[in-house]
PDB file of N, CA and C in Angstrom:
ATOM      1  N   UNK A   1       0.844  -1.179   0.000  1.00  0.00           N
ATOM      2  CA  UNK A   1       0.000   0.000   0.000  1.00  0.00           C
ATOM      3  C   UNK A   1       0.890   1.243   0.000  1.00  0.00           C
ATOM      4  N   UNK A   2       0.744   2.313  -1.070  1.00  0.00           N
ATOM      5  CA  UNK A   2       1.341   3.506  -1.010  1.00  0.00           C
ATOM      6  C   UNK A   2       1.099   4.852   0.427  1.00  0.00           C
ATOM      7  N   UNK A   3       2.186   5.090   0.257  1.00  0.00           N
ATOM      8  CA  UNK A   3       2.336   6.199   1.919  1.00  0.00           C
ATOM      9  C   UNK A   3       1.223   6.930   1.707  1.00  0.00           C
ATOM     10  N   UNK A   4       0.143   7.195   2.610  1.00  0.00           N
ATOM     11  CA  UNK A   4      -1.024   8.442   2.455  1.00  0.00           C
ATOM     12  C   UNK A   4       0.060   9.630   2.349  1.00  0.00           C
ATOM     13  N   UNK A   5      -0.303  10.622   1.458  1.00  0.00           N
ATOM     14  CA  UNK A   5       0.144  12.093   1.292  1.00  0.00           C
ATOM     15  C   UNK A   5      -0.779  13.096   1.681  1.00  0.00           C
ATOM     16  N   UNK A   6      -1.304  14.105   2.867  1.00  0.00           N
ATOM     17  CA  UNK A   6      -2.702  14.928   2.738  1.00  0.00           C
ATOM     18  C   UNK A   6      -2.577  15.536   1.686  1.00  0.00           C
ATOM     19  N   UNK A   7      -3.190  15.831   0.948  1.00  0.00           N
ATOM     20  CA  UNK A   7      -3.407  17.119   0.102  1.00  0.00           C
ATOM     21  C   UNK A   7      -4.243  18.919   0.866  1.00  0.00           C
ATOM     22  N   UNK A   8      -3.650  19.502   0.202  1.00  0.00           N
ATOM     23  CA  UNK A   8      -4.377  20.678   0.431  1.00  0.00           C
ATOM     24  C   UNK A   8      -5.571  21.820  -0.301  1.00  0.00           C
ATOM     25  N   UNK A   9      -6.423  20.725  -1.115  1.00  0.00           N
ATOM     26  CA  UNK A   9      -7.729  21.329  -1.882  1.00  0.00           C
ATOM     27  C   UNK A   9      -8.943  21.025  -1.310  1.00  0.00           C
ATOM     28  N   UNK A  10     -10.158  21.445  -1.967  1.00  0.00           N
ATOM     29  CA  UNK A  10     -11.592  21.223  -1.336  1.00  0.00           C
ATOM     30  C   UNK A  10     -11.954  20.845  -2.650  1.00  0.00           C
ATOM     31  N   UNK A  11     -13.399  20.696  -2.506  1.00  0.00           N
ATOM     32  CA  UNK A  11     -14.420  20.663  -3.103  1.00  0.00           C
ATOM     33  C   UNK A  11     -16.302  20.137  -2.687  1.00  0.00           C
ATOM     34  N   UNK A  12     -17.142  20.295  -3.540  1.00  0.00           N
ATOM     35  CA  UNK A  12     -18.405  20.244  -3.236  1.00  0.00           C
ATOM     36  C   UNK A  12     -18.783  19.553  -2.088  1.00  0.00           C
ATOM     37  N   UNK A  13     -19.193  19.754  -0.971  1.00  0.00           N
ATOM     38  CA  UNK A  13     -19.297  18.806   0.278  1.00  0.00           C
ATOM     39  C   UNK A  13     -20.872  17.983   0.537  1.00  0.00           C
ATOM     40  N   UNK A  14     -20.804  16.928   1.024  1.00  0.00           N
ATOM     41  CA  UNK A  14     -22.480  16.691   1.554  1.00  0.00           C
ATOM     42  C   UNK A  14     -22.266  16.022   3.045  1.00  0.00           C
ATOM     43  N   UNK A  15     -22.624  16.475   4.133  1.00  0.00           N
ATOM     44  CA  UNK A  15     -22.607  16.359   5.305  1.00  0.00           C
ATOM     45  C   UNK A  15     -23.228  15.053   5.578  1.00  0.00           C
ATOM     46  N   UNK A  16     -22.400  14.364   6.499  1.00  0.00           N
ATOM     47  CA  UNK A  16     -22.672  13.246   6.775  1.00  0.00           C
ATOM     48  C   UNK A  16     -22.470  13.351   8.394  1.00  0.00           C
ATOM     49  N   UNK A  17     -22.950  11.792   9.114  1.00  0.00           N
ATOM     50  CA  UNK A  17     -22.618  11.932  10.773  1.00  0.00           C
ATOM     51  C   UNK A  17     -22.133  10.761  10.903  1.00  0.00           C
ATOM     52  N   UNK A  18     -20.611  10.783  11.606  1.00  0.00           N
ATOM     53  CA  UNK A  18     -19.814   9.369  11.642  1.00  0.00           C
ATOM     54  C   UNK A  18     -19.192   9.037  13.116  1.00  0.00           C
ATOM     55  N   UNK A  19     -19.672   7.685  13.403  1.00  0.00           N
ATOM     56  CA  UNK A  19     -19.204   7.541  14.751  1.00  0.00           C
ATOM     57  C   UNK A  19     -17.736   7.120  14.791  1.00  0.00           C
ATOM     58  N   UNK A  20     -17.107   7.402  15.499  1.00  0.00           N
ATOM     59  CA  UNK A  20     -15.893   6.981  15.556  1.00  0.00           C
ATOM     60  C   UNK A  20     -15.198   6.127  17.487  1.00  0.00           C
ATOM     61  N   UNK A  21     -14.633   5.306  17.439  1.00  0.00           N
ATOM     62  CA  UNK A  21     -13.981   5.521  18.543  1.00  0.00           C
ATOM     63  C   UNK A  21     -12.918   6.475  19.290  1.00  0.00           C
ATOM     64  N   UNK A  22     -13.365   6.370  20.892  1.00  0.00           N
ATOM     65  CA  UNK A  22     -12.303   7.779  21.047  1.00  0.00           C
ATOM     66  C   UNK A  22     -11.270   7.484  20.760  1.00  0.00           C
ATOM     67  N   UNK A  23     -10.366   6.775  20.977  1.00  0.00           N
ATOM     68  CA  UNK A  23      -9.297   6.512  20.339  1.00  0.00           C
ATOM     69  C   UNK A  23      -8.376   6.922  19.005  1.00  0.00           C
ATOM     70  N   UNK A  24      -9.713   6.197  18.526  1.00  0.00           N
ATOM     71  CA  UNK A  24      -9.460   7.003  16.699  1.00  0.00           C
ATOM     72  C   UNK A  24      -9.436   7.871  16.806  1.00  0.00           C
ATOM     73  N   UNK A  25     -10.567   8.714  17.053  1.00  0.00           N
ATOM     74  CA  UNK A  25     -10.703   9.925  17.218  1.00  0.00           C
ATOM     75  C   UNK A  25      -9.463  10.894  17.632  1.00  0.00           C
ATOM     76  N   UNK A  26      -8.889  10.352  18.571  1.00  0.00           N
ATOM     77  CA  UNK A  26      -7.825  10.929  19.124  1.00  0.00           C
ATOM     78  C   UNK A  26      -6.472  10.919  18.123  1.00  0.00           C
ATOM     79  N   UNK A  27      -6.242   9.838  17.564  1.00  0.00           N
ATOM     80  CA  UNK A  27      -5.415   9.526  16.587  1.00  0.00           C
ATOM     81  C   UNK A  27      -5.246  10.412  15.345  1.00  0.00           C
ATOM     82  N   UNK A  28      -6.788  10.409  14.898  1.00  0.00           N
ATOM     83  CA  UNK A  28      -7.204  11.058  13.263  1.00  0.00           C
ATOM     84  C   UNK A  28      -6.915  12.301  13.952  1.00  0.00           C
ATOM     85  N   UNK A  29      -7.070  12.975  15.038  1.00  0.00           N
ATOM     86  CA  UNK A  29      -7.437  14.176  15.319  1.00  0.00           C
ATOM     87  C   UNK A  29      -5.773  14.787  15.174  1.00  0.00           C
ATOM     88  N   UNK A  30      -5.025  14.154  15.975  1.00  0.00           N
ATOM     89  CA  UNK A  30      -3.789  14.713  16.301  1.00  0.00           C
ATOM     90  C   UNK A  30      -2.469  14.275  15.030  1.00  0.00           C
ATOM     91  N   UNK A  31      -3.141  13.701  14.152  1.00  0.00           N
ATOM     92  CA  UNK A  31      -2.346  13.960  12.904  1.00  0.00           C
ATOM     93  C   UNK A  31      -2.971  15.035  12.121  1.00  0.00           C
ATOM     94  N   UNK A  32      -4.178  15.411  11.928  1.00  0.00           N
ATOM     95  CA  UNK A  32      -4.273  16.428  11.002  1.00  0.00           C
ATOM     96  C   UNK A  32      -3.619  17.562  11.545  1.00  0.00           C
ATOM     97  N   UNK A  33      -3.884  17.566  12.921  1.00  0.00           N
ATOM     98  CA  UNK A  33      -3.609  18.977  13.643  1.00  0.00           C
ATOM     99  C   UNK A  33      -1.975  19.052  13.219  1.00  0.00           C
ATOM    100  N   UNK A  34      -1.323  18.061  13.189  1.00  0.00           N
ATOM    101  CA  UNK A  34       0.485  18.280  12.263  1.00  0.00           C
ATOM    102  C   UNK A  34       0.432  18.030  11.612  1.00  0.00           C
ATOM    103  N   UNK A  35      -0.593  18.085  10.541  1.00  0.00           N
ATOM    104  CA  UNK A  35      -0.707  18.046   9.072  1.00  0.00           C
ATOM    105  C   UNK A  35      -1.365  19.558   8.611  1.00  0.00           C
ATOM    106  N   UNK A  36      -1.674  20.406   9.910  1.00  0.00           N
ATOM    107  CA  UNK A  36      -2.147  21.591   9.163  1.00  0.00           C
ATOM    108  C   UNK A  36      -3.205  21.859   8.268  1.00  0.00           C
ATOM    109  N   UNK A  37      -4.486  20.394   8.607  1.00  0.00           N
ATOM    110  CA  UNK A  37      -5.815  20.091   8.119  1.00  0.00           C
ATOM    111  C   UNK A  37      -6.829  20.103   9.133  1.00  0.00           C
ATOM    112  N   UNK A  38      -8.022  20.546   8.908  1.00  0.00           N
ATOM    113  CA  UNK A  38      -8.851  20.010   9.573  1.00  0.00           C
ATOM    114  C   UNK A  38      -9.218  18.396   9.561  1.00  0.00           C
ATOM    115  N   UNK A  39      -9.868  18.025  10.758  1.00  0.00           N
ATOM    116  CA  UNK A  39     -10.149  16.415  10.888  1.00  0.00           C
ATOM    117  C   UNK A  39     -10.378  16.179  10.000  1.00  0.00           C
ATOM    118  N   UNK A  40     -11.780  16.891   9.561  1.00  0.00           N
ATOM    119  CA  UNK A  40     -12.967  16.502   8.545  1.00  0.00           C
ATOM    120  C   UNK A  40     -11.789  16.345   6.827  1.00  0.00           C
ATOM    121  N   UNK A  41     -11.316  17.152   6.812  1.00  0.00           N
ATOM    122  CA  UNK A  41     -10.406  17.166   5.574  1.00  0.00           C
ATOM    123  C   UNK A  41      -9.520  15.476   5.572  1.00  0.00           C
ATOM    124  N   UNK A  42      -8.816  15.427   6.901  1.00  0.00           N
ATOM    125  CA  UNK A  42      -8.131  14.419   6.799  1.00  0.00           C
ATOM    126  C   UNK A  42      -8.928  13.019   6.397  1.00  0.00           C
ATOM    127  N   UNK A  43      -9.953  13.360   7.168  1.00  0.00           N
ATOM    128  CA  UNK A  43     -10.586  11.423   7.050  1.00  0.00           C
ATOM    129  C   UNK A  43     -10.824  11.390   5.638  1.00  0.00           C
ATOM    130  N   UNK A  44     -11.620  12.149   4.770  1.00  0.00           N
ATOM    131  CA  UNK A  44     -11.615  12.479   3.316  1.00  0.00           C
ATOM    132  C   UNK A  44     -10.839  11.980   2.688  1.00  0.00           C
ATOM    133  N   UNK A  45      -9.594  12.553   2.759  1.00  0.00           N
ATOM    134  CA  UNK A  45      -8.373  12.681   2.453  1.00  0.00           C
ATOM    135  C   UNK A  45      -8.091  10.968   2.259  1.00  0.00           C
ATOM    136  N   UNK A  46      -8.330  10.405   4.075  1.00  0.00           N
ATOM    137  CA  UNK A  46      -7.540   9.091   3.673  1.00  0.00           C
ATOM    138  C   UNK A  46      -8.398   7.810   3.294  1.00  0.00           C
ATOM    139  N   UNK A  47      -9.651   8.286   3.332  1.00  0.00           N
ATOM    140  CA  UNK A  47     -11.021   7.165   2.582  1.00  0.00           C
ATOM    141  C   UNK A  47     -10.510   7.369   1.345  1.00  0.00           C
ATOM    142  N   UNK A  48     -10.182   8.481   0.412  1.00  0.00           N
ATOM    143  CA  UNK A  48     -10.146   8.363  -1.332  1.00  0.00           C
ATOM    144  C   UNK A  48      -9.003   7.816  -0.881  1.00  0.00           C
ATOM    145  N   UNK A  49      -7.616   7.959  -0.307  1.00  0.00           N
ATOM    146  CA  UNK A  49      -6.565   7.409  -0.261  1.00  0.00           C
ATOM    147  C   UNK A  49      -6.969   5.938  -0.598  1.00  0.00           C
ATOM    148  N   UNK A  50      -7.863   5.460   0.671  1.00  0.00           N
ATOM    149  CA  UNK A  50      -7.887   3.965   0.629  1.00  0.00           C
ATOM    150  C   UNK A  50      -8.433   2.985  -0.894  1.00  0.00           C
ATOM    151  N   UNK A  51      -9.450   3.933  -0.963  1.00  0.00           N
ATOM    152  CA  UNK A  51     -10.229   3.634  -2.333  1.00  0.00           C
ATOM    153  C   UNK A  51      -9.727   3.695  -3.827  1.00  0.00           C
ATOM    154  N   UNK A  52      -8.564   4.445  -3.734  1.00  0.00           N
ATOM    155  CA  UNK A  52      -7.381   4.592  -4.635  1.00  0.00           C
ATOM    156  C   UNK A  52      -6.363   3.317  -5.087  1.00  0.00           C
ATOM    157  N   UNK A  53      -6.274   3.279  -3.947  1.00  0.00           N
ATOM    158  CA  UNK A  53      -5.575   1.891  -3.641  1.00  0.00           C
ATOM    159  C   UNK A  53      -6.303   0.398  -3.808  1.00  0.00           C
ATOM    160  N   UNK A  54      -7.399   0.500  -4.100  1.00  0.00           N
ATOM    161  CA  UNK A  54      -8.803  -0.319  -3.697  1.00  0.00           C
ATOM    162  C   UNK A  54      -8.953  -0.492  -5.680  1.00  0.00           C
ATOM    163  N   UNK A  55      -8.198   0.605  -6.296  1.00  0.00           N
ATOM    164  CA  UNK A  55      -9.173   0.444  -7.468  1.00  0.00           C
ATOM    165  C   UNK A  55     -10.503   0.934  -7.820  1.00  0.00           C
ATOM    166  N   UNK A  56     -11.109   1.399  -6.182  1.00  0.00           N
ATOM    167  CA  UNK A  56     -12.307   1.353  -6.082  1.00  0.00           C
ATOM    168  C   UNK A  56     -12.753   3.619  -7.038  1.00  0.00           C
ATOM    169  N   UNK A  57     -12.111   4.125  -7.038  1.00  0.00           N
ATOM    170  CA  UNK A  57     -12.156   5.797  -7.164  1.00  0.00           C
ATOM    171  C   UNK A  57     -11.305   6.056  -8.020  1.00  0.00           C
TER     172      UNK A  57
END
């Protein structure tokens, strides 16, 4: 599997509500914050990552 890279663009959004464990939470949270992203950007970020990799996007 290739290294996740964040990127730094947007685009069109549709709001969703996702449970997470705290844990994760804590995890996803404190890499974006030294990645200079918001959460919401990062998880984005590393679902197309995964799905990339997947073939699937």
């Amino acid at each position: 599997m290739a290294k996740f890279k964040p990127k730094k663009e947007s685009s069109e959004d549709v709001a969703v509500t996702l449970r997470l464990p705290k844990e994760l939470h804590s995890v996803l949270k404190a890499y974006a914050e030294n990645e200079e992203l918001s959460l919401n950007k990062m998880i984005v970020q590393m679902i197309e990552h995964c799905l990339e990799e997947a073939n699937q996007l």
